[in-house]
Protein backbone atom coordinates (compact mmCIF):
# COMPACT_ATOMS: atom_id res chain seq x y z
CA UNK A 1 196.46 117.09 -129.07
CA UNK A 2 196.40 118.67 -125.46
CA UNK A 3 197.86 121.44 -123.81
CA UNK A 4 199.94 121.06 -120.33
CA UNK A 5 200.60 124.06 -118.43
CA UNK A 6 203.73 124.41 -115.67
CA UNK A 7 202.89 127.42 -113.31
CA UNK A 8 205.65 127.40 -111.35
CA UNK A 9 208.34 127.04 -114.84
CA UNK A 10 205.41 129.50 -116.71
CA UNK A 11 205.58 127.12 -119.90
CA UNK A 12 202.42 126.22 -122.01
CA UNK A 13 203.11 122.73 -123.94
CA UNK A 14 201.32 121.84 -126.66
CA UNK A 15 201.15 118.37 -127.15
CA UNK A 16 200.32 115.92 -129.78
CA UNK A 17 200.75 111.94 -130.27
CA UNK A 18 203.86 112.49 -130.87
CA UNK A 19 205.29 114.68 -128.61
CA UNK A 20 205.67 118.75 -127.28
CA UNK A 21 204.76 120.21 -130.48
CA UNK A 22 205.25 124.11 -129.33
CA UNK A 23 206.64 125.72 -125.99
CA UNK A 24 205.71 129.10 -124.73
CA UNK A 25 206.36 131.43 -122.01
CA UNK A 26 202.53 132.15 -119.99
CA UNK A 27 202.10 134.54 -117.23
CA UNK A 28 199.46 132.89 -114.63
CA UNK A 29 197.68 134.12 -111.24
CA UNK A 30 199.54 137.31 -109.20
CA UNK A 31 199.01 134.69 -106.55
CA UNK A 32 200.88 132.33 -108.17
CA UNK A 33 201.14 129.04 -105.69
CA UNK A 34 198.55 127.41 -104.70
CA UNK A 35 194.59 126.24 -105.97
CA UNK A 36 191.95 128.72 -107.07
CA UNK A 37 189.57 128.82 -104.06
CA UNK A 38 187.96 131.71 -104.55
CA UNK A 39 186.72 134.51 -107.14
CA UNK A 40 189.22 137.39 -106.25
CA UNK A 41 191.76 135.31 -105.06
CA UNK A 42 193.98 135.73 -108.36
CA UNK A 43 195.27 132.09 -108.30
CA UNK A 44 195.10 129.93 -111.42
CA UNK A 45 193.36 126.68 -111.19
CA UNK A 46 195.32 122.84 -111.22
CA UNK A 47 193.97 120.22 -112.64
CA UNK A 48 192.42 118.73 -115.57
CA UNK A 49 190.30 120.90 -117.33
CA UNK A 50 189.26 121.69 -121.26
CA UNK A 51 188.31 124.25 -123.97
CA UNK A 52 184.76 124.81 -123.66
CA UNK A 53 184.42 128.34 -125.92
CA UNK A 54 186.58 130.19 -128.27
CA UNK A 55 186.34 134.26 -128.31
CA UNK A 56 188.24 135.73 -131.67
CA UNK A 57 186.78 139.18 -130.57
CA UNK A 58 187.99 138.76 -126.66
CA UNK A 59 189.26 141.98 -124.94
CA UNK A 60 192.91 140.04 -124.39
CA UNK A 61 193.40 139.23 -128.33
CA UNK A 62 192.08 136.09 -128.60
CA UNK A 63 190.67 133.40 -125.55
CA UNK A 64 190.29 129.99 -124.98
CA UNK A 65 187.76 129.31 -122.17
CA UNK A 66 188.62 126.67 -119.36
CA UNK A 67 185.67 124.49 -117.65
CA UNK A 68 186.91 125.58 -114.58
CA UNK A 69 185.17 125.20 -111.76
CA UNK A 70 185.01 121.32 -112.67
CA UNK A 71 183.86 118.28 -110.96
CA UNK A 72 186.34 117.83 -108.76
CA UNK A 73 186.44 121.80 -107.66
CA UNK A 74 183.38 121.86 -106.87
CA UNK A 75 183.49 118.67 -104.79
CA UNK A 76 186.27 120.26 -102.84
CA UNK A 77 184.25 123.39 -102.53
CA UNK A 78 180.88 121.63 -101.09
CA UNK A 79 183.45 119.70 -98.91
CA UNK A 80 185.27 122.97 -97.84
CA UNK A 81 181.96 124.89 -97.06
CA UNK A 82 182.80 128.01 -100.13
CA UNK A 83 179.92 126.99 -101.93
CA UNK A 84 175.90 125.87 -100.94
CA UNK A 85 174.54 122.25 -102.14
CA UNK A 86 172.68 124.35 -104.61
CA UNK A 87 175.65 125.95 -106.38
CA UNK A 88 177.13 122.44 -106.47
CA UNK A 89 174.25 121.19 -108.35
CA UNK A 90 174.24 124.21 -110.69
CA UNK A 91 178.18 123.74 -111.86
CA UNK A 92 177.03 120.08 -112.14
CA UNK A 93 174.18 120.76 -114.21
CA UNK A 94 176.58 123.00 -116.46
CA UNK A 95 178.99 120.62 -117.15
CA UNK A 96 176.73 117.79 -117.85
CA UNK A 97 174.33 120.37 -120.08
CA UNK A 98 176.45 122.23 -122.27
CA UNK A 99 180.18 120.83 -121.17
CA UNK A 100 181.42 124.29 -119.49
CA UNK A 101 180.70 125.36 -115.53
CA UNK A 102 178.84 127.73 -113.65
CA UNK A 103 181.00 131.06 -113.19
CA UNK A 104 178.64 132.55 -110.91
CA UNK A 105 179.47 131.00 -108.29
CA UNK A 106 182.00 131.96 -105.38
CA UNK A 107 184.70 129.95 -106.68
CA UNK A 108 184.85 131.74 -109.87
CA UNK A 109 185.41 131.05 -113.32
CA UNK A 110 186.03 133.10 -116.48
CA UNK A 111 189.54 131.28 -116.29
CA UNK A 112 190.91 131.86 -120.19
CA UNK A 113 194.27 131.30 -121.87
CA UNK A 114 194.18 134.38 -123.81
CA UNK A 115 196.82 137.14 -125.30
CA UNK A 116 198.18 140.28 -123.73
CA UNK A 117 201.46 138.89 -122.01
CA UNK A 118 202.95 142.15 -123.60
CA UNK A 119 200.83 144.10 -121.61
CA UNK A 120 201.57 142.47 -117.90
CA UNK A 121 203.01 139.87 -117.00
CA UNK A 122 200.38 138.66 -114.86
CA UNK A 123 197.08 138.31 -114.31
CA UNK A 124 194.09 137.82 -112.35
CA UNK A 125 193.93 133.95 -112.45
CA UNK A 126 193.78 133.33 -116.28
CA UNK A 127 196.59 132.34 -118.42
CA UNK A 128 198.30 135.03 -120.57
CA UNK A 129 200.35 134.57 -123.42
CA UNK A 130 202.03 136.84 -126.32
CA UNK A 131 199.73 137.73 -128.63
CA UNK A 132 201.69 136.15 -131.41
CA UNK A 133 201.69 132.85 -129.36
CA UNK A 134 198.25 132.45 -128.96
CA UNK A 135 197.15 133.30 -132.91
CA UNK A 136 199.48 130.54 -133.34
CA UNK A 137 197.68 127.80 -131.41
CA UNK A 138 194.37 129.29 -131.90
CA UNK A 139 192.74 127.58 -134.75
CA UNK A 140 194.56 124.12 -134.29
CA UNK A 141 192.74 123.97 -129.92
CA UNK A 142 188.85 122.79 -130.66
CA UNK A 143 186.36 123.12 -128.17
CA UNK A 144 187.11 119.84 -125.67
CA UNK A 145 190.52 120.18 -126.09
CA UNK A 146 192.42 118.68 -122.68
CA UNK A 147 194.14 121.28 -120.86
CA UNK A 148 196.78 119.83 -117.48
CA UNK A 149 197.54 122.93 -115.38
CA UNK A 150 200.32 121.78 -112.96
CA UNK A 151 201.51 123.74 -110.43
């Protein structure tokens, strides 16, 4: 099972062997085209990432943490000149250590698909979703799920 995420149709997929299982309208980044770059820059992240934590007691409902910044962020980032060789090395050494990223860092992180679509239909970079949807997906997405944020 994975999940696949459109930004620019706002559609969370969840997907199993043998198919899309569920469909659900997401809100995403205020700054909706483009790759996360920065903290602040409310854009949500493309690429491959997965679940590294699960928060039932989150301040939006319920959360699934992404391992964003990943490899291949950061790489761009120490390419691009946003981050230090030393930050590089730290997201690195998070991955490889525990399976999540450094959130520290100038390219952010804290990037969750969590509740509170009723609320706003945006947000700061995250990915929202009804309430409803999200208790619905919750306890069927372990930790490592794969999660393909398109744009």
């Amino acid at each position: 099972m994975w999940i696949e995420i459109s930004k620019s149709k706002k559609i969370l997929k969840v997907v199993n062997e043998d198919g899309v299982d569920q469909l659900y309208s997401v809100g995403i980044g205020k700054s909706e085209v483009g790759q996360k770059e920065l903290r602040d820059d409310q854009k949500t992240p493309e690429g491959e990432y997965h679940v590294c934590v699960k928060n039932d007691k989150s301040k939006f409902y319920l959360s699934l943490g992404l391992n964003y910044p990943n490899k291949d962020d950061a790489e761009r980032a120490l390419k691009e000149e946003r981050i230090t060789r030393e930050q590089y090395n730290s997201i690195l050494s998070a991955i490889s250590s525990h399976g999540g990223s450094d959130w520290s860092t100038p390219i952010g992180g804290e990037i969750y698909i969590h509740g509170g679509l009723e609320d706003k239909a945006w947000s700061e970079g995250c990915i929202r979703m009804y309430n409803k949807d999200i208790e619905s997906i919750f306890e069927k997405i372990k930790i490592n799920t794969k999660v393909i944020i398109n744009p």
